[in-house]
Protein backbone atom coordinates (compact mmCIF):
# COMPACT_ATOMS: atom_id res chain seq x y z
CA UNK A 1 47.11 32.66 8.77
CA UNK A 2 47.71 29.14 9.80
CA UNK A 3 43.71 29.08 11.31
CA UNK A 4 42.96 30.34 7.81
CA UNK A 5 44.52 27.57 6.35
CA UNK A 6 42.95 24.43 8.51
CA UNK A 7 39.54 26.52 8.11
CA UNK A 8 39.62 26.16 4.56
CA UNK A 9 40.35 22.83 4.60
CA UNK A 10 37.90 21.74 6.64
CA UNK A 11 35.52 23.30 4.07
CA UNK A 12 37.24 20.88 1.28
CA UNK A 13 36.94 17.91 3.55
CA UNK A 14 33.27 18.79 4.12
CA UNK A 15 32.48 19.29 0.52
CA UNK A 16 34.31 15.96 -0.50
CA UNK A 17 32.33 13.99 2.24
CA UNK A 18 28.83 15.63 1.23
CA UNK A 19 29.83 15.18 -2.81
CA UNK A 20 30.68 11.39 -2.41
CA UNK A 21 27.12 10.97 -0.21
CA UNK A 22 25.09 8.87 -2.09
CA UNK A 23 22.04 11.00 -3.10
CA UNK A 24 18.38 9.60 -1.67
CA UNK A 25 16.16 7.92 -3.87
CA UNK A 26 13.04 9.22 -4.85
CA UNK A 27 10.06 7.09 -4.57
CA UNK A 28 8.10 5.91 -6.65
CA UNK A 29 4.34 7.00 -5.81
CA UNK A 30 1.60 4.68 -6.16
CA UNK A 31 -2.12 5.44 -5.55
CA UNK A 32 -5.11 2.71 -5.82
CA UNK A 33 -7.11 6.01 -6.96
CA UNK A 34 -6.65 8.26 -10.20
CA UNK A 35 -5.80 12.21 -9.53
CA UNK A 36 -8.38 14.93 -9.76
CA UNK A 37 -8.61 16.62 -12.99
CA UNK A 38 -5.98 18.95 -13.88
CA UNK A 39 -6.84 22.62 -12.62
CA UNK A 40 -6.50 25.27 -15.72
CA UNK A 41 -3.88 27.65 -14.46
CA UNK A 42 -3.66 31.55 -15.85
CA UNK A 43 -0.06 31.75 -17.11
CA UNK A 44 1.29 35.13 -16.22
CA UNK A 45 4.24 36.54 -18.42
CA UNK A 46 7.63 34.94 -17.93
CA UNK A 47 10.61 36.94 -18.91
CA UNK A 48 13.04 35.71 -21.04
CA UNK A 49 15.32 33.38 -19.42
CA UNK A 50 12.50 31.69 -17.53
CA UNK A 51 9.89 28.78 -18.92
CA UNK A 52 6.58 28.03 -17.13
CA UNK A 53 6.43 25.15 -14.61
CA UNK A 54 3.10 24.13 -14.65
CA UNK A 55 0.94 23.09 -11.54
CA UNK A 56 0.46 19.23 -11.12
CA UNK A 57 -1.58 17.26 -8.08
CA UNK A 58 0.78 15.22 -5.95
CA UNK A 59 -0.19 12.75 -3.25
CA UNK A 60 1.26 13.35 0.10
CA UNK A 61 0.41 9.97 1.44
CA UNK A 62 -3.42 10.70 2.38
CA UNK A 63 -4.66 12.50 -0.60
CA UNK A 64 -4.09 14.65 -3.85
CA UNK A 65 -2.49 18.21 -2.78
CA UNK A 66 -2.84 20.94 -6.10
CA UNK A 67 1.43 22.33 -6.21
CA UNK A 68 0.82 25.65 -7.84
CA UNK A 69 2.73 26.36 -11.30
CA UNK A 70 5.94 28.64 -11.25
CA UNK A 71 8.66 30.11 -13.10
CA UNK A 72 11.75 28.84 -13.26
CA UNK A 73 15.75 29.53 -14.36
CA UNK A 74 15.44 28.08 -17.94
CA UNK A 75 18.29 25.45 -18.25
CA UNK A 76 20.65 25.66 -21.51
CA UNK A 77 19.96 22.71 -23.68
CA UNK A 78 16.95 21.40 -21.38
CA UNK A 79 13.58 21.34 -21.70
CA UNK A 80 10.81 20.56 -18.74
CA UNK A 81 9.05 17.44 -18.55
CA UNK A 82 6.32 17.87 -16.73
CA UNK A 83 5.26 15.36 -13.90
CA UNK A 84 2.26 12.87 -14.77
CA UNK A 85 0.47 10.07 -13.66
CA UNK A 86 0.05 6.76 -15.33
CA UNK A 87 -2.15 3.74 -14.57
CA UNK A 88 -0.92 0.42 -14.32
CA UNK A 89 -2.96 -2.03 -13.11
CA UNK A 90 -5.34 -0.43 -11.23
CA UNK A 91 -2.81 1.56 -9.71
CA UNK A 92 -1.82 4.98 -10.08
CA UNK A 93 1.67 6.02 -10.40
CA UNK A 94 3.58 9.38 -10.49
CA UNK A 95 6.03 10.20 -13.12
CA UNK A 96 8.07 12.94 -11.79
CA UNK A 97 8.87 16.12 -13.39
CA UNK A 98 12.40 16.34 -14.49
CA UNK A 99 14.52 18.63 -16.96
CA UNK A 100 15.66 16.33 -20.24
CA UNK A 101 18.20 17.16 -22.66
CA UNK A 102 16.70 17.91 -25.78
């Protein structure tokens, strides 16, 4: 019972420590060339509870990759933004997709 005990609270502690880690950054993603154009995806049925994800290009440091669209877990009082690129001075940049409160 004792082992028990100090088990479980070594889970706590662990929690705790990865809770108060700060969380990395994402990067901003600049480009000195615009994106492809966007690929027309067939939207299969999403059941209710779901919303459609669509597919985006990203740029993995050498070139645009296509990420496929998906479903995902719809969020209660959230809608999807989805990603998209801007240009700013000759530059590309990537606004990430992100879930916003609506």
């Amino acid at each position: 019972m004792n082992l028990k005990r100090t088990l479980l609270a070594m889970g706590f502690a662990m929690g705790a420590m990865v809770a108060m880690a700060p969380a990395p950054a994402l990067a901003d993603i600049t480009v000195r060339f615009g994106p492809p154009p966007i690929r027309h995806e067939v939207v299969p049925m999403v059941p209710s509870g779901y919303v459609w994800v669509p597919g985006y290009w990203n740029f993995n440091g050498h070139r645009y990759v296509w990420v496929r669209g998906h479903r995902e877990r719809a969020r209660h009082g959230r809608r999807w933004v989805a990603p998209r690129w801007h240009e700013d001075r000759g530059r590309w940049r990537q606004e990430r997709g992100r879930w916003d409160r609506y």
